[in-house]
N, C-alpha and C. Protein backbone atom coordinates (compact mmCIF):
# COMPACT_ATOMS: atom_id res chain seq x y z
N UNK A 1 100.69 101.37 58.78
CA UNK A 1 101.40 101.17 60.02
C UNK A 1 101.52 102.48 60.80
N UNK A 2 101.48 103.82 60.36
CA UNK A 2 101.92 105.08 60.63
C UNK A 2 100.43 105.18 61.37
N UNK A 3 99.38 104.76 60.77
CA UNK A 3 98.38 105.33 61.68
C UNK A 3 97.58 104.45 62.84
N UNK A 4 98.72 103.54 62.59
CA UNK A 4 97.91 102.64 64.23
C UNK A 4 99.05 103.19 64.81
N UNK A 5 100.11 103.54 64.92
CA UNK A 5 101.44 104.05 65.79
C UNK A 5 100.66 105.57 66.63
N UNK A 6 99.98 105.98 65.34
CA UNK A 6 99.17 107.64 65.94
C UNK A 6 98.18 107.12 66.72
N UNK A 7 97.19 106.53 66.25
CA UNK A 7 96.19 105.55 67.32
C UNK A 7 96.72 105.23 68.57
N UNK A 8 97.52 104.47 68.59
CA UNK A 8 98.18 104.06 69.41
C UNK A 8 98.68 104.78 70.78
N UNK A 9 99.45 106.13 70.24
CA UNK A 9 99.61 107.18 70.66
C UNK A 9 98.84 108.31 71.44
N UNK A 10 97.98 108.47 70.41
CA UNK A 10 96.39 109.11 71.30
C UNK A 10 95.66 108.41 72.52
N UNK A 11 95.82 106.83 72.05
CA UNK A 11 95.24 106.11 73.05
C UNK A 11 96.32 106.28 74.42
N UNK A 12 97.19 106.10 74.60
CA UNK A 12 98.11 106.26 75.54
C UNK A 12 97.79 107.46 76.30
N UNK A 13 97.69 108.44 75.80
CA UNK A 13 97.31 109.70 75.93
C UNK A 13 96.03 109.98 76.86
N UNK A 14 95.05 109.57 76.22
CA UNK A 14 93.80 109.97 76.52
C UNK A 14 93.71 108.96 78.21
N UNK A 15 94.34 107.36 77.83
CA UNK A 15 94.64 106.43 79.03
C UNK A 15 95.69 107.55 80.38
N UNK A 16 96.25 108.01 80.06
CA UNK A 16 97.28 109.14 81.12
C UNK A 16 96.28 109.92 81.98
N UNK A 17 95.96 110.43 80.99
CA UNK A 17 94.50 111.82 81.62
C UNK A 17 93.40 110.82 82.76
N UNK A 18 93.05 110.04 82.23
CA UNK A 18 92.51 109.04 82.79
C UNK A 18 92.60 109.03 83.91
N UNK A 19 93.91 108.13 84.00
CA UNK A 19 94.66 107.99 85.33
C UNK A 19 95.05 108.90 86.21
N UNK A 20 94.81 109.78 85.88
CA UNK A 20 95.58 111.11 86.55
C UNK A 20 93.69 111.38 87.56
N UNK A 21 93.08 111.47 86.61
CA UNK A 21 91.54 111.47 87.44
C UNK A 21 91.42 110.86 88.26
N UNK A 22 91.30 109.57 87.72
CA UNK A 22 90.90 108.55 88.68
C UNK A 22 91.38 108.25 90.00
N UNK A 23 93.03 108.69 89.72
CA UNK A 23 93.72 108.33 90.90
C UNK A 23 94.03 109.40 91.81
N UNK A 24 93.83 110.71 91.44
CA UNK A 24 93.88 111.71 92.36
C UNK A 24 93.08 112.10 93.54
N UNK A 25 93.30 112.38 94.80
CA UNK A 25 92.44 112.73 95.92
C UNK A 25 92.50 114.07 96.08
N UNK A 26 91.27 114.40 95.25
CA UNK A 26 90.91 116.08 95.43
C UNK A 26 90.66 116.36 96.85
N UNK A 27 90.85 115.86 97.78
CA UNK A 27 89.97 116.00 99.31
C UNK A 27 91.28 115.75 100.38
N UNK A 28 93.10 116.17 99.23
CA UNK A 28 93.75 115.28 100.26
C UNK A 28 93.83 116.76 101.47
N UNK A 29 93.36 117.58 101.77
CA UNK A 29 93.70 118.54 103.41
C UNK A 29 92.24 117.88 104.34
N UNK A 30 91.16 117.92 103.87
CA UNK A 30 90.09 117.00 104.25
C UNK A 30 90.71 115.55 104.62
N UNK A 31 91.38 115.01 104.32
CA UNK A 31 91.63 113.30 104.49
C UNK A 31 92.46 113.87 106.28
N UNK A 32 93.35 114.53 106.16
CA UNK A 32 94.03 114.45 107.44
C UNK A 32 92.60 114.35 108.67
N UNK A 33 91.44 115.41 108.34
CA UNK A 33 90.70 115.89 109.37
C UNK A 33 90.33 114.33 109.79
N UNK A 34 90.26 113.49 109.00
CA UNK A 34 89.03 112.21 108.89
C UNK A 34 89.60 111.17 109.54
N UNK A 35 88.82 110.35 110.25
CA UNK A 35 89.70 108.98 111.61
C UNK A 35 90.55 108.22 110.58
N UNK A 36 91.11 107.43 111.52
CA UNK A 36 92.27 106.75 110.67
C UNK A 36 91.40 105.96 110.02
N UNK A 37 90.17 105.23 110.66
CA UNK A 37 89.52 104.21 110.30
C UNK A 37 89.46 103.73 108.82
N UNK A 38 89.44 105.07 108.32
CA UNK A 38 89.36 104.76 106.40
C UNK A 38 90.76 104.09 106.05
N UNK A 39 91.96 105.06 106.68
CA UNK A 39 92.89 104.08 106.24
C UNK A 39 93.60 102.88 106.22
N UNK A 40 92.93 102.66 107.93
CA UNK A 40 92.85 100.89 107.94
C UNK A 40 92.30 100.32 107.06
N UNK A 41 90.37 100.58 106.37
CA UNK A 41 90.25 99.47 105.54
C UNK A 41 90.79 99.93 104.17
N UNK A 42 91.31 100.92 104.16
CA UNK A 42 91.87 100.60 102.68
C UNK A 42 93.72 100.04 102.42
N UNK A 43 94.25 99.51 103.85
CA UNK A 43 95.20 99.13 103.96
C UNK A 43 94.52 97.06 103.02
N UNK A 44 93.43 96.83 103.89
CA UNK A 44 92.72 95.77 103.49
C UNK A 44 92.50 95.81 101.93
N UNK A 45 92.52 96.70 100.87
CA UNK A 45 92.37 96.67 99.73
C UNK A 45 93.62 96.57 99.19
N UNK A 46 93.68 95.95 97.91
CA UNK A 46 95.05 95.89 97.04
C UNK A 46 95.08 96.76 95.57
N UNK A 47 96.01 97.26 96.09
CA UNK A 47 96.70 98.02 94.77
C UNK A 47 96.10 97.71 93.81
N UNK A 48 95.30 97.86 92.91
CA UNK A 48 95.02 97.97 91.00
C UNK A 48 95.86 98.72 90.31
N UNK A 49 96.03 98.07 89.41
CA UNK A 49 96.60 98.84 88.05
C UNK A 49 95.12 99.45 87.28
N UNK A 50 95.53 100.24 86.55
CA UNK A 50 94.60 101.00 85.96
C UNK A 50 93.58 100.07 84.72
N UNK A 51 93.83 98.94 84.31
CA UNK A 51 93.79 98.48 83.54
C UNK A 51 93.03 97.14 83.79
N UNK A 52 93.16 96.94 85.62
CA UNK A 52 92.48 95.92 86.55
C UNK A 52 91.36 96.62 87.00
N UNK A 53 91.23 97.99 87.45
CA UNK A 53 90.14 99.04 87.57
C UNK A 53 88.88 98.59 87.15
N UNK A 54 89.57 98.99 85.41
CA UNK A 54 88.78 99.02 84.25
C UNK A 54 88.01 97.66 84.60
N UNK A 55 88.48 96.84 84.41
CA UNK A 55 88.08 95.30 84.19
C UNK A 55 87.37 94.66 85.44
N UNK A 56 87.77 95.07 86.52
CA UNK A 56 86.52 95.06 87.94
C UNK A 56 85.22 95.53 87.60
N UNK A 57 85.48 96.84 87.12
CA UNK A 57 84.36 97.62 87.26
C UNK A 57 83.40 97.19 86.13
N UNK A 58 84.26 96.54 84.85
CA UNK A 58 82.73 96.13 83.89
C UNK A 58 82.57 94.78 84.25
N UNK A 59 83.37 93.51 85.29
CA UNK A 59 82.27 92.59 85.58
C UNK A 59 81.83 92.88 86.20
N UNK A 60 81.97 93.56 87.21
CA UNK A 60 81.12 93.87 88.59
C UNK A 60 80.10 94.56 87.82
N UNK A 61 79.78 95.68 87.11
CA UNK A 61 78.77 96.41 86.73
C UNK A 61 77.81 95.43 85.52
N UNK A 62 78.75 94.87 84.75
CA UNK A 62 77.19 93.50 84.11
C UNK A 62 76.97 92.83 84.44
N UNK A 63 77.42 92.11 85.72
CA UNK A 63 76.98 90.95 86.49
C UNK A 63 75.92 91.81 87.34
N UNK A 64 76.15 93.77 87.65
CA UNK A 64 74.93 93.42 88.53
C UNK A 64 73.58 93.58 87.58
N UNK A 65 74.05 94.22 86.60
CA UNK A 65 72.46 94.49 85.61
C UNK A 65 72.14 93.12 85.35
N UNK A 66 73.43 91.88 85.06
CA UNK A 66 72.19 90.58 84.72
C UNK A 66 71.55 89.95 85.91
N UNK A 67 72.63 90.11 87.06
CA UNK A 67 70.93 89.46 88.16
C UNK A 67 70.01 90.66 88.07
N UNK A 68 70.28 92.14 87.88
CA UNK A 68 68.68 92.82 88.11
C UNK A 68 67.68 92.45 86.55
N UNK A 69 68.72 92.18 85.66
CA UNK A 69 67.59 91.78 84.74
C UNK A 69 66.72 90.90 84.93
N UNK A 70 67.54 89.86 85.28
CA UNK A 70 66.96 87.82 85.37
C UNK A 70 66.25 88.14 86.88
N UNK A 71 66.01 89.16 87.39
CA UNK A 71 64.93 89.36 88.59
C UNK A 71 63.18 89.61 87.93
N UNK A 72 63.58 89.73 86.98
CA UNK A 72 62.11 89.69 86.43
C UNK A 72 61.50 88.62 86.16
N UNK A 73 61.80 87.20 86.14
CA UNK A 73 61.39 86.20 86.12
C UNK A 73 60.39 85.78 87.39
N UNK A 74 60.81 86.45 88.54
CA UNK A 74 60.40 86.55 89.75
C UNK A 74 58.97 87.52 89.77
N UNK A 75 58.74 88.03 88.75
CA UNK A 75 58.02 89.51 88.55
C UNK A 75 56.36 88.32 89.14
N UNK A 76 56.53 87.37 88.40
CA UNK A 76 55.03 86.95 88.33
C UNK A 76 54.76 86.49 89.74
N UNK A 77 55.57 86.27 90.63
CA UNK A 77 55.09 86.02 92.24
C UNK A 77 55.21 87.23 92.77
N UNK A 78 56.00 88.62 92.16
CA UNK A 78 55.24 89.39 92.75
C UNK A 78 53.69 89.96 92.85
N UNK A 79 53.41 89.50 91.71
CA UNK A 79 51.82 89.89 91.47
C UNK A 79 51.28 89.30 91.79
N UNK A 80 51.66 88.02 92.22
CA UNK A 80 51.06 86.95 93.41
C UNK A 80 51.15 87.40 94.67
N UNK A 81 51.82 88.27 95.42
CA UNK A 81 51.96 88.56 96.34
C UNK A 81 53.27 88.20 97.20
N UNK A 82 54.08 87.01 96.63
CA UNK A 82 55.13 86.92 97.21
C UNK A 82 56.49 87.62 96.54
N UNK A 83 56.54 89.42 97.38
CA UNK A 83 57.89 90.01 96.90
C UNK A 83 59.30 89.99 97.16
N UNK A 84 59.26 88.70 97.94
CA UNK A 84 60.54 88.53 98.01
C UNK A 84 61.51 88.55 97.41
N UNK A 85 61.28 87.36 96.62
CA UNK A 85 62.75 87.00 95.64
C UNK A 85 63.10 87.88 94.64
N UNK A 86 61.81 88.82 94.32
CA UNK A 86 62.03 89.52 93.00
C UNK A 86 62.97 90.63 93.56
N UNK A 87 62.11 91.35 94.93
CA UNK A 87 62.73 91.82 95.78
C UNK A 87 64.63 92.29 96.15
N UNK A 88 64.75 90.91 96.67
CA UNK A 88 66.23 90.43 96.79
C UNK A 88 66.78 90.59 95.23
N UNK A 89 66.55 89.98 94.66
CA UNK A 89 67.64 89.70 92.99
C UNK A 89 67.20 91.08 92.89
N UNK A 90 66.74 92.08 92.88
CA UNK A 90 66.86 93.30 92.06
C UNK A 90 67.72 93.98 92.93
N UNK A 91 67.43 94.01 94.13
CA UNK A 91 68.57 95.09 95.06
C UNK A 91 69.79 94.64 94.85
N UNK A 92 69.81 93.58 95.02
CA UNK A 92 71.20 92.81 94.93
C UNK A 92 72.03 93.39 93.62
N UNK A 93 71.46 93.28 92.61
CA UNK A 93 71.89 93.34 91.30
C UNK A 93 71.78 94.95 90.97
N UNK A 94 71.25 95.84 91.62
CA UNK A 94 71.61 97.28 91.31
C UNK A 94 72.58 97.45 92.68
N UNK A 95 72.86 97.05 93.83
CA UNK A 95 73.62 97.05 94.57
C UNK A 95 75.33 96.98 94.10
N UNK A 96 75.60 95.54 93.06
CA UNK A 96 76.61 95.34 92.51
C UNK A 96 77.09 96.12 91.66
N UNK A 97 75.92 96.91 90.96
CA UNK A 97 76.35 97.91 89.98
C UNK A 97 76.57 99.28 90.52
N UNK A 98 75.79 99.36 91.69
CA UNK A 98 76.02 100.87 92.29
C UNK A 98 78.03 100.63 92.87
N UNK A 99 78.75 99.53 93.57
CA UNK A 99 79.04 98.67 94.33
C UNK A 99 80.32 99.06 93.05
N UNK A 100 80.47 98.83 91.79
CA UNK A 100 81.29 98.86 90.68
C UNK A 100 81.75 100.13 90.76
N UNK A 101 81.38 100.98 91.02
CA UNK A 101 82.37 102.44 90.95
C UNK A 101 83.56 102.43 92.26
N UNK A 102 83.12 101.20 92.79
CA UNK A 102 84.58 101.14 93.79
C UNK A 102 85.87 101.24 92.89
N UNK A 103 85.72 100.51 92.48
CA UNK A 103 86.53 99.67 91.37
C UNK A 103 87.02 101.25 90.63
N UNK A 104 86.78 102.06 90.36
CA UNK A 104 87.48 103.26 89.51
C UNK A 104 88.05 104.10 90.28
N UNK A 105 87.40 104.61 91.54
CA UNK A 105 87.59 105.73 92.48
C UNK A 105 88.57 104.94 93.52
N UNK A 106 88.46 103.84 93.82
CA UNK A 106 89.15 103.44 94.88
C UNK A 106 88.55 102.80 96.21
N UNK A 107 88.64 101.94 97.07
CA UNK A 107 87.69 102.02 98.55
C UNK A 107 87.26 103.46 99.18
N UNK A 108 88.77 104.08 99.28
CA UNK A 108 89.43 105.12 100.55
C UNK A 108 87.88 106.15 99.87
N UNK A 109 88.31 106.52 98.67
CA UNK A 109 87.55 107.67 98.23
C UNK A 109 86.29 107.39 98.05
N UNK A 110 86.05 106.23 97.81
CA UNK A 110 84.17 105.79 97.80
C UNK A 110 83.28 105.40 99.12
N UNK A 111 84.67 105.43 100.13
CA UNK A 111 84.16 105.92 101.96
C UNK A 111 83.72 106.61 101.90
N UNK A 112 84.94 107.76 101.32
CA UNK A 112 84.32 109.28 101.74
C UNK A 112 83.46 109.87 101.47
């Protein structure tokens, strides 16, 4: 019991530091220079907990690797000549994953 309480403990820990990263704006004398515009759309975003972050960012990031995976099914009309679809499902699907680091950094700061 003593050493899931220490586990436990470390984990809390290492989760703090975390948060302290993630949520800090190294750029805040830069933010005044910058139009309001950023802070309108991030008025449009909602608050996360650190823990909702987390959990955005890994469906958003394996949902986009499985459409860029399942874009290879498409592979054989590219060698037919039609690159569309393979095209589309792969951008799309590294898009969602590029698209997932919102989710840690924030909107405001993944504007900037």
């Amino acid at each position: 019991m003593a050493f899931l309480e220490e586990v436990r403990k470390s984990a809390s820990g290492t989760f703090d530091k975390a948060r302290l990263v993630f949520n800090k704006d190294p750029g805040d004398d830069a933010e005044e220079q910058q139009p309001d515009r950023l802070e309108e759309l991030a008025e449009y975003c909602p608050q996360l907990s650190f823990q909702q972050r987390l959990i955005g960012f890994g469906v958003s990031f394996t949902l986009g690797y499985m459409i860029a995976f399942f874009s290879f099914r498409f592979f054989m009309k590219l060698v037919a000549g039609n690159p569309i679809p393979f095209a589309f499902n792969y951008s799309f699907g590294h898009s969602c994953q590029l698209l997932a680091s919102t989710f840690l950094c924030g909107p405001k700061r993944q504007f900037k």
